[in-house]
C-alpha atoms as a PDB file:
ATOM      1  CA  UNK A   1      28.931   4.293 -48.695  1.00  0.00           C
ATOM      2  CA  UNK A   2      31.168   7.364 -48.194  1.00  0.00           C
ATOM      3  CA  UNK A   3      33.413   7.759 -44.549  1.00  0.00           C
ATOM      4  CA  UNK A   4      30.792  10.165 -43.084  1.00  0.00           C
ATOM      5  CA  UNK A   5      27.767   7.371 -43.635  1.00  0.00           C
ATOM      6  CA  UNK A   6      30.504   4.459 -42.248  1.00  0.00           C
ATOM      7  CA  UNK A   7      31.005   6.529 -39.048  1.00  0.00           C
ATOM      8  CA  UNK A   8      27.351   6.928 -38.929  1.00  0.00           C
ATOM      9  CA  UNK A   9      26.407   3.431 -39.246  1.00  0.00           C
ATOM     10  CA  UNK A  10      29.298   2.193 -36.799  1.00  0.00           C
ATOM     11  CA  UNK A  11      27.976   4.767 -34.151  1.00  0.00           C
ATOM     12  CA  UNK A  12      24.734   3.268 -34.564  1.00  0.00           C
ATOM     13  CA  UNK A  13      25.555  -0.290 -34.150  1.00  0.00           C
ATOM     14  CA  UNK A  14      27.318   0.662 -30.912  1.00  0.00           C
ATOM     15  CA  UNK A  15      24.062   2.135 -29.747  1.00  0.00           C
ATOM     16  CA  UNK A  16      26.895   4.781 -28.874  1.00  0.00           C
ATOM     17  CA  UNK A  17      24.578   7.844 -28.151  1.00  0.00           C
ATOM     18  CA  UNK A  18      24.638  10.928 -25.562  1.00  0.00           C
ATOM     19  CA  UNK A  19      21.036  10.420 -24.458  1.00  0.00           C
ATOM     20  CA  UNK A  20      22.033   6.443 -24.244  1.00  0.00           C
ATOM     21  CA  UNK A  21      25.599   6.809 -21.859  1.00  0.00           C
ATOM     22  CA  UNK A  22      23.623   7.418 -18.465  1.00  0.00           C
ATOM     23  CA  UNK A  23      27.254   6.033 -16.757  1.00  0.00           C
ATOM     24  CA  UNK A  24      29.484   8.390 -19.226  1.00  0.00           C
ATOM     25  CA  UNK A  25      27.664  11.303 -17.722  1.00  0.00           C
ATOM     26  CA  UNK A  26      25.873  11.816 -21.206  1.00  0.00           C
ATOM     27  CA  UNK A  27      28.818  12.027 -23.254  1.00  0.00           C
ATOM     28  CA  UNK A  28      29.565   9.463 -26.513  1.00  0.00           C
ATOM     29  CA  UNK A  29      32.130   7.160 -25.624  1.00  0.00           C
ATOM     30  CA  UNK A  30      33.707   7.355 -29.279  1.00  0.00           C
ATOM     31  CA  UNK A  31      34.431  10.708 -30.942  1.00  0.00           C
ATOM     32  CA  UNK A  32      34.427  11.065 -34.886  1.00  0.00           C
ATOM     33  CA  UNK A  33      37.840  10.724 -35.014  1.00  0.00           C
ATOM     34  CA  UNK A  34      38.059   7.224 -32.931  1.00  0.00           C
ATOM     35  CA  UNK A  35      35.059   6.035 -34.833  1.00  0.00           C
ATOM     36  CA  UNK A  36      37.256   6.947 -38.417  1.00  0.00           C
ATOM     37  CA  UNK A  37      40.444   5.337 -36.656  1.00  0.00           C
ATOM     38  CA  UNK A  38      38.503   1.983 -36.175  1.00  0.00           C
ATOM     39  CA  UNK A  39      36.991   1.754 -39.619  1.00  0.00           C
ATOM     40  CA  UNK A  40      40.416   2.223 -41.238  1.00  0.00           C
ATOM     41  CA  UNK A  41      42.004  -0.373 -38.932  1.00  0.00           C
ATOM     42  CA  UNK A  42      39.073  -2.801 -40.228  1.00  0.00           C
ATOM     43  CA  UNK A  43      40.102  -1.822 -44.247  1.00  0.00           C
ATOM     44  CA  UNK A  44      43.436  -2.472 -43.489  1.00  0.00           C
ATOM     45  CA  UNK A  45      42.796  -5.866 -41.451  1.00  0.00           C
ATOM     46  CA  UNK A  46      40.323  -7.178 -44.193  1.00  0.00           C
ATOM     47  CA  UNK A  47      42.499  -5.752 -46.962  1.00  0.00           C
ATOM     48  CA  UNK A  48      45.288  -7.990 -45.616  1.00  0.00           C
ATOM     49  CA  UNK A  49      43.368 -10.948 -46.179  1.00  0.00           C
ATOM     50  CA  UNK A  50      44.635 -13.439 -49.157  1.00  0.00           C
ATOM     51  CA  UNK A  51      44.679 -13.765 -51.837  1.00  0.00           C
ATOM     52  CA  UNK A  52      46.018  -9.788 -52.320  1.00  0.00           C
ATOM     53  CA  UNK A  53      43.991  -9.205 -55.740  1.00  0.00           C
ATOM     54  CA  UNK A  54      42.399  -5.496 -54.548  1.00  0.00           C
ATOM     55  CA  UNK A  55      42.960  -3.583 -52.053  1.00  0.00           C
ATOM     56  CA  UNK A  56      39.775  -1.647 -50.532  1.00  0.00           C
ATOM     57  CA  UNK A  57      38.794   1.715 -49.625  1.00  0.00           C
ATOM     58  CA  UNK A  58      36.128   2.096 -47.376  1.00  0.00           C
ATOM     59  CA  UNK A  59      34.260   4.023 -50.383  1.00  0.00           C
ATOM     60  CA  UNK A  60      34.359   0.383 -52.288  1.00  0.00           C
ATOM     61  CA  UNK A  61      34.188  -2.048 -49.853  1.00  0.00           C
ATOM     62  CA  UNK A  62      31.794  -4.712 -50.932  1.00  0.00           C
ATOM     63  CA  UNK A  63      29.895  -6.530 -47.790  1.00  0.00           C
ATOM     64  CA  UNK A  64      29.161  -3.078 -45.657  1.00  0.00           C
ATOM     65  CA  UNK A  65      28.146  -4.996 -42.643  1.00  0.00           C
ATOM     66  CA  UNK A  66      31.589  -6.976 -42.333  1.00  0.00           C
ATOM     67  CA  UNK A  67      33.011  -3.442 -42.447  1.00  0.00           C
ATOM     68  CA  UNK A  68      30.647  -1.821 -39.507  1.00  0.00           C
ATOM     69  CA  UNK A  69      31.199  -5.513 -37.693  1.00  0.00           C
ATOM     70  CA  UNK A  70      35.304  -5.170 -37.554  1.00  0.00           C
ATOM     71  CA  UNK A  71      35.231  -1.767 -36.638  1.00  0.00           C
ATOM     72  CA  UNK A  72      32.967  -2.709 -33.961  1.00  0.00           C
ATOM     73  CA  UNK A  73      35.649  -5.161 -32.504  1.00  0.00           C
ATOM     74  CA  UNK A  74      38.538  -2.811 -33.149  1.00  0.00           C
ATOM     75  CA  UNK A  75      36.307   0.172 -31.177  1.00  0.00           C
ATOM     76  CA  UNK A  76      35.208  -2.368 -28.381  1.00  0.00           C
ATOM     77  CA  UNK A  77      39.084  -3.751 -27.784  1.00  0.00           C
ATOM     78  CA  UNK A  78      40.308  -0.337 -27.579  1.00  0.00           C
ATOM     79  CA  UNK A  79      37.500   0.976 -25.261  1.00  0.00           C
ATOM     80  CA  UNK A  80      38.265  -2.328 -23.231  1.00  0.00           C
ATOM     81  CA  UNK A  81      42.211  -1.745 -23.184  1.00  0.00           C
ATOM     82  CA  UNK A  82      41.009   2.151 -21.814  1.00  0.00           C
ATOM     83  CA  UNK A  83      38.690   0.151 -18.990  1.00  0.00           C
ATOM     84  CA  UNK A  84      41.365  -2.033 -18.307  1.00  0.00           C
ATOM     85  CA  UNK A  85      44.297   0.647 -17.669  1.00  0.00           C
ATOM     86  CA  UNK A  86      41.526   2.859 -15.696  1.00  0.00           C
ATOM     87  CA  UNK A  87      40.467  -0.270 -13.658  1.00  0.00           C
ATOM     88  CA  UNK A  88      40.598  -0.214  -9.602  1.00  0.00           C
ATOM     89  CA  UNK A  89      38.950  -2.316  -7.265  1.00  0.00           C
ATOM     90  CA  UNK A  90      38.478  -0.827  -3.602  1.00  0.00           C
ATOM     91  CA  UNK A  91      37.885  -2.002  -0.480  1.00  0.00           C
ATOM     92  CA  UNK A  92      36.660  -0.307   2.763  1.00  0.00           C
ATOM     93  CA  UNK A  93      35.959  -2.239   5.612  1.00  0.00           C
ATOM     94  CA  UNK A  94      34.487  -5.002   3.660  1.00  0.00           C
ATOM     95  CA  UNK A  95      32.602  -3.391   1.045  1.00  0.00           C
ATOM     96  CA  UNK A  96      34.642  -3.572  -2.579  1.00  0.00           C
ATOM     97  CA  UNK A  97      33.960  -1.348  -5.041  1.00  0.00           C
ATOM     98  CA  UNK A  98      35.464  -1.930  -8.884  1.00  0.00           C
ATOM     99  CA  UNK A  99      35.318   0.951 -10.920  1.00  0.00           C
ATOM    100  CA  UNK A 100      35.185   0.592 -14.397  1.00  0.00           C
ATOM    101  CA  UNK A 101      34.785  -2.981 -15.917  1.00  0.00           C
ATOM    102  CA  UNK A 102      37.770  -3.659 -17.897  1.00  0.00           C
ATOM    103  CA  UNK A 103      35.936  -6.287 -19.176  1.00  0.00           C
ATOM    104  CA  UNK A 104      32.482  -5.880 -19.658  1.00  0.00           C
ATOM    105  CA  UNK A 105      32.956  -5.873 -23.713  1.00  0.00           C
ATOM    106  CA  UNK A 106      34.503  -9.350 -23.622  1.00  0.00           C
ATOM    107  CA  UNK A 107      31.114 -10.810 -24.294  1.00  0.00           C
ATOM    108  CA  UNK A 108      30.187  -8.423 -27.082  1.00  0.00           C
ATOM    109  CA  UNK A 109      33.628  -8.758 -28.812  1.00  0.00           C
ATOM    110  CA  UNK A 110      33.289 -12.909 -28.575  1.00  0.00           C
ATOM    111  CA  UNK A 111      29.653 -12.479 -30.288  1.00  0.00           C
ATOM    112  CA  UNK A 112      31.332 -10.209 -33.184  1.00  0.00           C
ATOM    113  CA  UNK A 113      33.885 -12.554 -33.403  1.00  0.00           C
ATOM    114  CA  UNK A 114      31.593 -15.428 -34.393  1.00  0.00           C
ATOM    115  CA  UNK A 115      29.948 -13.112 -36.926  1.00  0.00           C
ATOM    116  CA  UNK A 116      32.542 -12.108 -38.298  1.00  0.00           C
ATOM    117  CA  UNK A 117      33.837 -15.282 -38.930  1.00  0.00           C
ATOM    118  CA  UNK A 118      31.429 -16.101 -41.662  1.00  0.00           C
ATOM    119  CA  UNK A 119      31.415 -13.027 -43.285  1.00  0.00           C
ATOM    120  CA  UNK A 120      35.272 -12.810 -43.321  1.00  0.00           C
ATOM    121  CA  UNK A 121      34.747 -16.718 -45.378  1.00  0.00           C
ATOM    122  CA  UNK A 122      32.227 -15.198 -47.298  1.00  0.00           C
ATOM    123  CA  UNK A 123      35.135 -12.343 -48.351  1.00  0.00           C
ATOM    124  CA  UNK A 124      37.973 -14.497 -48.623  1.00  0.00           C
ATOM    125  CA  UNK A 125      35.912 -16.327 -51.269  1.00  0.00           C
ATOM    126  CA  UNK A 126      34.523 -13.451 -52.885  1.00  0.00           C
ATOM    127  CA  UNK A 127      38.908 -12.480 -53.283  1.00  0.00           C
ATOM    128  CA  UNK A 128      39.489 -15.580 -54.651  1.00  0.00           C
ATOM    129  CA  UNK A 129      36.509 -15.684 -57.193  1.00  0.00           C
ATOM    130  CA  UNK A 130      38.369 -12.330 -57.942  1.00  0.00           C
ATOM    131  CA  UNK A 131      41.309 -13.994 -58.045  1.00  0.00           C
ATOM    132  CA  UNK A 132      40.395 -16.834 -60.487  1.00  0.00           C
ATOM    133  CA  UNK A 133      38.632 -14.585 -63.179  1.00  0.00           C
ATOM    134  CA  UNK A 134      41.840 -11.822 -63.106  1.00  0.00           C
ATOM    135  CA  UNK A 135      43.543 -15.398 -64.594  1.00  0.00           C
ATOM    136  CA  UNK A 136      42.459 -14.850 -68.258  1.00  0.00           C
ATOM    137  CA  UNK A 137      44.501 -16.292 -70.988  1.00  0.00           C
ATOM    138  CA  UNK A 138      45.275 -19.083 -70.306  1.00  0.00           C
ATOM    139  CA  UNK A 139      48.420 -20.935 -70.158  1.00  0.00           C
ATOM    140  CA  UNK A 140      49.530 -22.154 -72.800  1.00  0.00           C
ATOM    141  CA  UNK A 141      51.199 -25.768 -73.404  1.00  0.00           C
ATOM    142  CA  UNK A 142      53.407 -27.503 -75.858  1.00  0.00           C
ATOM    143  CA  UNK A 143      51.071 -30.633 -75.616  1.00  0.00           C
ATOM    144  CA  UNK A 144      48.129 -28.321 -77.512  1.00  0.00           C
ATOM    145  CA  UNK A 145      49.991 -29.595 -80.785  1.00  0.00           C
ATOM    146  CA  UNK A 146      49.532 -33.144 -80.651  1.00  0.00           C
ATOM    147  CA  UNK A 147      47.679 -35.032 -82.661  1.00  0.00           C
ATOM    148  CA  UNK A 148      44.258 -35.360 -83.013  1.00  0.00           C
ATOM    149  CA  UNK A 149      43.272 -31.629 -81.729  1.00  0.00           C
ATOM    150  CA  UNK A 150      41.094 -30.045 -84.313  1.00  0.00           C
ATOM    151  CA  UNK A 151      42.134 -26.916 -83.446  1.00  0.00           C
ATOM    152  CA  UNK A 152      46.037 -27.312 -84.315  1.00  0.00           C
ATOM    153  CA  UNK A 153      47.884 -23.776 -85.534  1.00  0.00           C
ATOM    154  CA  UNK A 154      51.498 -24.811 -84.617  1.00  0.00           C
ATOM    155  CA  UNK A 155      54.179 -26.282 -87.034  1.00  0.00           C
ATOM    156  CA  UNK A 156      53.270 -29.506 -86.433  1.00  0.00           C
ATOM    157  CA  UNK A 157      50.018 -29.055 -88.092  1.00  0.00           C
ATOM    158  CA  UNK A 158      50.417 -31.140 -90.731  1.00  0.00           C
ATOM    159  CA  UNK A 159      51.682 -34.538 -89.291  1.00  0.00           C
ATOM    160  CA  UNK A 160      48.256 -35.883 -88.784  1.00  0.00           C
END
């Protein structure tokens, strides 16, 4: 999937729509830029993770839905640190008022977390599968020229 569809897909799973934001006054809550910001933050997170055989682009990333899911958590803790800062609660003769929610993600972000739990197992063992078939060759061992191997080449071939 190229950037563009990424973005697309990211917006999508955060539902985050104009005609869908009654409280943000009809406006999307992530702009195209944010929404690119995120899903490079995710590459680089799950690029980071051992063993370091390939790094990923977000062109060639492999399990598309651990992408979209980590730059859901990386757009939800940044909207939540923006909630947080804005937060005030007010009181007036005994009615409070808190205005916004700094955090009314937490529940959202501790369902993604779960989530991405397996799929981030699922990767790391999909790196070292990687891993173990980049290992061609062999390694080789003085041993290999003992006797009784039927498939002797060294110079002790001949002291069977």
């Amino acid at each position: 999937m190229s950037q563009e569809e990424y973005r697309d897909a990211l917006r999508a799973f955060l539902k985050d729509h104009q005609d869908l934001n009654r409280l943000l006054k009809f406006e999307e809550e992530s702009s195209r830029d944010k929404l690119d910001l995120y899903l490079n933050m995710a590459v680089g997170f799950l690029n980071s993770i051992p063993p370091p055989v390939v790094a990923y682009s977000i062109a060639t990333f492999p399990i598309p839905s651990l992408l979209i899911h980590q730059g859901a958590i990386e757009a939800l803790i940044s909207n939540s640190i923006l909630q947080s800062r804005n937060e005030l609660t007010y009181n007036n003769g005994g009615i409070s008022v808190k205005v916004p929610d700094g955090s009314r993600y937490d529940n959202a972000i501790r369902l993604l977390y779960q989530a991405v739990g397996n799929e981030i197992k699922f990767f790391a063992q999909q790196k070292v599968a990687i891993n173990i078939n980049g290992g061609w060759g062999g390694v080789h061992s003085p041993y290999q020229y003992l006797s009784g191997n039927p498939y002797l080449t060294g110079p002790y071939q001949g002291l069977q």
